[in-house]
Protein backbone atom coordinates (compact mmCIF):
# COMPACT_ATOMS: atom_id res chain seq x y z
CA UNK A 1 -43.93 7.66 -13.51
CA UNK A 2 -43.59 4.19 -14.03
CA UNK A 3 -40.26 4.79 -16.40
CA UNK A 4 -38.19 6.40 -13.20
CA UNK A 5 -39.42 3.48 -10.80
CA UNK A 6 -38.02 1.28 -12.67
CA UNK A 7 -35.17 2.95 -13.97
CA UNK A 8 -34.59 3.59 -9.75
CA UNK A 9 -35.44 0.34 -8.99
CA UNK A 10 -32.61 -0.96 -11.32
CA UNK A 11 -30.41 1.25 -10.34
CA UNK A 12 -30.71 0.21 -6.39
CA UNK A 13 -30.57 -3.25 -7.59
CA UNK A 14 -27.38 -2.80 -9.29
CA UNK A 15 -25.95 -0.59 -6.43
CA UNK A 16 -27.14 -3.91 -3.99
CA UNK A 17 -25.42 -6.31 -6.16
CA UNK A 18 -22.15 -4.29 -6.31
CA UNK A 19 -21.94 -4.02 -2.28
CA UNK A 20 -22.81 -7.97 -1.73
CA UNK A 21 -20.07 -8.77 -3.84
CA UNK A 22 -17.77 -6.89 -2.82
CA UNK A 23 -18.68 -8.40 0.57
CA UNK A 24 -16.66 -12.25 -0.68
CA UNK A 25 -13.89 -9.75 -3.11
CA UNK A 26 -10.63 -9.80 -1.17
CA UNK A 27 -9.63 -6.60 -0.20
CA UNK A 28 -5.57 -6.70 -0.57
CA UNK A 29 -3.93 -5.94 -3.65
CA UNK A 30 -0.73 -6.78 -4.90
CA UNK A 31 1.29 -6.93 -7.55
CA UNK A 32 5.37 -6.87 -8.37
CA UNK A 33 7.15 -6.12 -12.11
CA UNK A 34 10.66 -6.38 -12.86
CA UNK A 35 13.13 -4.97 -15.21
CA UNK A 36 16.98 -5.57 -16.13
CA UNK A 37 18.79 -2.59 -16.37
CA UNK A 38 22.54 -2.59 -18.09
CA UNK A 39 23.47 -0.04 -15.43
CA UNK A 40 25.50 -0.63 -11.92
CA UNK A 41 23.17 -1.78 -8.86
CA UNK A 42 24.98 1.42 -7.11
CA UNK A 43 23.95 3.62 -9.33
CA UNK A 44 20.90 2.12 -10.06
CA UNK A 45 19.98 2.26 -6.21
CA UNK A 46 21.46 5.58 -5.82
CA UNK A 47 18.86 6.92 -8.28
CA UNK A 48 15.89 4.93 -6.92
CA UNK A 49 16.29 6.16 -3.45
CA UNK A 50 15.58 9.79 -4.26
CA UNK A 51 11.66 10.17 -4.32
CA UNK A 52 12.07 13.50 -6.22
CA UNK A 53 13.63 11.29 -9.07
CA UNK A 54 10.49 9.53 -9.75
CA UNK A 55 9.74 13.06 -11.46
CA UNK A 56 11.52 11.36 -14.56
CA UNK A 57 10.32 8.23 -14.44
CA UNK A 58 7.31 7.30 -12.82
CA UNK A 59 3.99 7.28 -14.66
CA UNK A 60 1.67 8.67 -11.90
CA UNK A 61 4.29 11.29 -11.21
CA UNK A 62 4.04 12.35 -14.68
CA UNK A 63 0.06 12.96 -14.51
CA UNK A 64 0.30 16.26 -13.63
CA UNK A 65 2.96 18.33 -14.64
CA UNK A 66 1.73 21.66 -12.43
CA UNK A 67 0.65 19.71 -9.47
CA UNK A 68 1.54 21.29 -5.99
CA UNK A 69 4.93 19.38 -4.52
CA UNK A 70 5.97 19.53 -0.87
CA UNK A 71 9.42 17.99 0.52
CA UNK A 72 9.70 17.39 4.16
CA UNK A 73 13.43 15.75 5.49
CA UNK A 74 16.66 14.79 3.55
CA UNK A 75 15.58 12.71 -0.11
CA UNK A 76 17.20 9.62 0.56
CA UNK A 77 16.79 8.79 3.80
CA UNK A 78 14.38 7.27 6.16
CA UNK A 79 11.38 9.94 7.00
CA UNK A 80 11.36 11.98 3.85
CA UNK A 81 8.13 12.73 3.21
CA UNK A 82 7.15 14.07 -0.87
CA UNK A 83 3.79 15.17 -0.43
CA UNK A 84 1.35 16.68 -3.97
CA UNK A 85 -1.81 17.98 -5.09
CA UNK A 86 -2.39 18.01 -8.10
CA UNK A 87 -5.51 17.26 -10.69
CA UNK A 88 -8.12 14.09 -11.17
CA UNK A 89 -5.61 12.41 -12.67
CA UNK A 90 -2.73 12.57 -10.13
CA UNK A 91 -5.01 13.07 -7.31
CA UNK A 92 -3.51 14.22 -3.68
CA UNK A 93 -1.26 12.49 -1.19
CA UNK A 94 1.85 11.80 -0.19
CA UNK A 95 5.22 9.06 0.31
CA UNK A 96 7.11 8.11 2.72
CA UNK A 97 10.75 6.75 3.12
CA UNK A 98 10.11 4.13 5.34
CA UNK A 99 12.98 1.75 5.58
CA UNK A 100 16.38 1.85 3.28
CA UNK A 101 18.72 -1.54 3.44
CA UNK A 102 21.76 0.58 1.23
CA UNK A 103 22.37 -1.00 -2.01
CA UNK A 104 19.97 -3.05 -2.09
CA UNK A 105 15.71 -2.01 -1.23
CA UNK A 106 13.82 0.72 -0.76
CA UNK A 107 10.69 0.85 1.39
CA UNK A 108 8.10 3.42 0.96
CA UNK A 109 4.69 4.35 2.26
CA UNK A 110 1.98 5.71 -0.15
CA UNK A 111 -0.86 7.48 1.34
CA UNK A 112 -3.85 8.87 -1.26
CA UNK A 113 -5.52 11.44 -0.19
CA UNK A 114 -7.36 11.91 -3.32
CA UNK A 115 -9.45 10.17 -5.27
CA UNK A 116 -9.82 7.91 -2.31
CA UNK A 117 -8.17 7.35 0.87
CA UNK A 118 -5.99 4.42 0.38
CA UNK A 119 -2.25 3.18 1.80
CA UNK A 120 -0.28 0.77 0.24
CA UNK A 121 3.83 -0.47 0.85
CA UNK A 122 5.88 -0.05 -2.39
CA UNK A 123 9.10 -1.67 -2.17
CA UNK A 124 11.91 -1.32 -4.94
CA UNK A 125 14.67 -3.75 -4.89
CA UNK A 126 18.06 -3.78 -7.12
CA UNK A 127 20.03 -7.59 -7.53
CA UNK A 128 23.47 -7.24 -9.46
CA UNK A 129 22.89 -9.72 -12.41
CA UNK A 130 26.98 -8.57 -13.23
CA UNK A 131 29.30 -5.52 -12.85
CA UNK A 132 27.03 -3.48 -15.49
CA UNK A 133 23.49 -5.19 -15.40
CA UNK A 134 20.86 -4.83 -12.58
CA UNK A 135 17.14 -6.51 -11.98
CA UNK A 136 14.56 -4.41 -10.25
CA UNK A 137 11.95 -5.10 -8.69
CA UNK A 138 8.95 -3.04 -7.92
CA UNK A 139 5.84 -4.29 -5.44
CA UNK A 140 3.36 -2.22 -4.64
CA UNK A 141 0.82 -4.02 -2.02
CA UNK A 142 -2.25 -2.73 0.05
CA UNK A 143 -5.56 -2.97 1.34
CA UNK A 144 -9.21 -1.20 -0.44
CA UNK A 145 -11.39 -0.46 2.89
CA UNK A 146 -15.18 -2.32 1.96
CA UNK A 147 -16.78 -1.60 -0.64
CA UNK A 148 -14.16 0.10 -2.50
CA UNK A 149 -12.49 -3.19 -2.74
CA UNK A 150 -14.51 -4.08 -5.53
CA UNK A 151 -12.13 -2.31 -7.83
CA UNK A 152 -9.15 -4.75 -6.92
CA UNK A 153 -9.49 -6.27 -9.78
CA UNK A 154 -9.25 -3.39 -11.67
CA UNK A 155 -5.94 -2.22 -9.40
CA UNK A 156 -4.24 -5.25 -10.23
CA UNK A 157 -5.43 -5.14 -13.56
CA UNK A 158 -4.31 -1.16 -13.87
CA UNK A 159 -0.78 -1.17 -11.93
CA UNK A 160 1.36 -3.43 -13.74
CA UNK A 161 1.20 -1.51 -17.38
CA UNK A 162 1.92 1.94 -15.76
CA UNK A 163 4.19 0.15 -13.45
CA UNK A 164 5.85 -1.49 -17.03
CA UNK A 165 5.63 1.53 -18.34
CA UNK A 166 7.82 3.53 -15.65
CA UNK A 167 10.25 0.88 -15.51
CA UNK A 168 10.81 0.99 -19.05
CA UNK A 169 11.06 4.95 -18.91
CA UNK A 170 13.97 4.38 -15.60
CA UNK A 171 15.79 1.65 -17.66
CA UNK A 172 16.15 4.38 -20.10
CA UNK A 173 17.21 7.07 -18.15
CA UNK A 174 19.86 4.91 -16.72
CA UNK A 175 21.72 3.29 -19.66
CA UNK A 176 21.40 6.82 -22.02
């Protein structure tokens, strides 16, 4: 009997410690990568701007092959919605178009569903380096809601390599 107090009793006092901290964590997450792809901005930006693109290229996209994909409005323009559902990995929600300046950034809206409900502003932007070779940029900011801010760290820690990863997977799609 005395075992499981304890055991509970440590278990409370870890659960405690997690919540005060998270109490002085910051709550807003944010984090940007880049990439230089020998490519044309158009074409580069003409890719980027279709959400059902990101198919090919993007890393969280690519979780679940057989997840459940929904398309509300015209890809490409302001108010297209991609919506999924698919497993633990690639959870449920859905992103928004929210703002296109052509040729040059792309402003969407990610809302999670699943695991957690969460919103955060991804922007992609394209800068002509020359004729043939464009930088990208790729932010992806929010806010965690108390206490599930205590995994910012791990966010920040989390996005940039899958984030690295997908950029590396565009920049080949778009020079081969």
């Amino acid at each position: 009997m005395n075992i499981i107090l304890t055991i509970l009793l440590v278990v409370a006092g870890i659960i405690a410690l997690l919540l005060i901290l998270a109490v002085f964590m910051k709550r807003e997450h944010y984090v940007r990568r880049e990439i230089i792809i020998n490519a044309p901005r158009q074409k580069v930006f003409d890719y980027l701007k279709l959400l059902k693109n990101q198919e090919e290229f993007n890393q969280h996209a690519k979780a679940d092959s057989d997840r459940k994909k929904e398309f509300k409005g015209t890809d490409g323009t302001v108010g297209f919605i991609y919506a999924w559902n698919g497993n633990k990995d690639a959870g449920e929600g859905e992103k928004e178009i929210k703002n296109i300046i052509e040729g040059k950034r792309i402003e969407t809206e990610i809302r999670f569903v699943k695991p957690m409900t969460t919103t955060a502003c991804i922007i992609m932007e394209t800068e002509s380096l020359s004729d043939d070779r464009t930088k990208v940029y790729w932010s992806n900011a929010g806010t965690l809601k108390y206490p599930i801010n205590i995994m910012v760290p791990m966010v920040e820690k989390m996005l940039p390599k899958d984030m690295d990863i997908s950029l590396s997977m565009l920049k080949n799609i778009l020079e081969n």
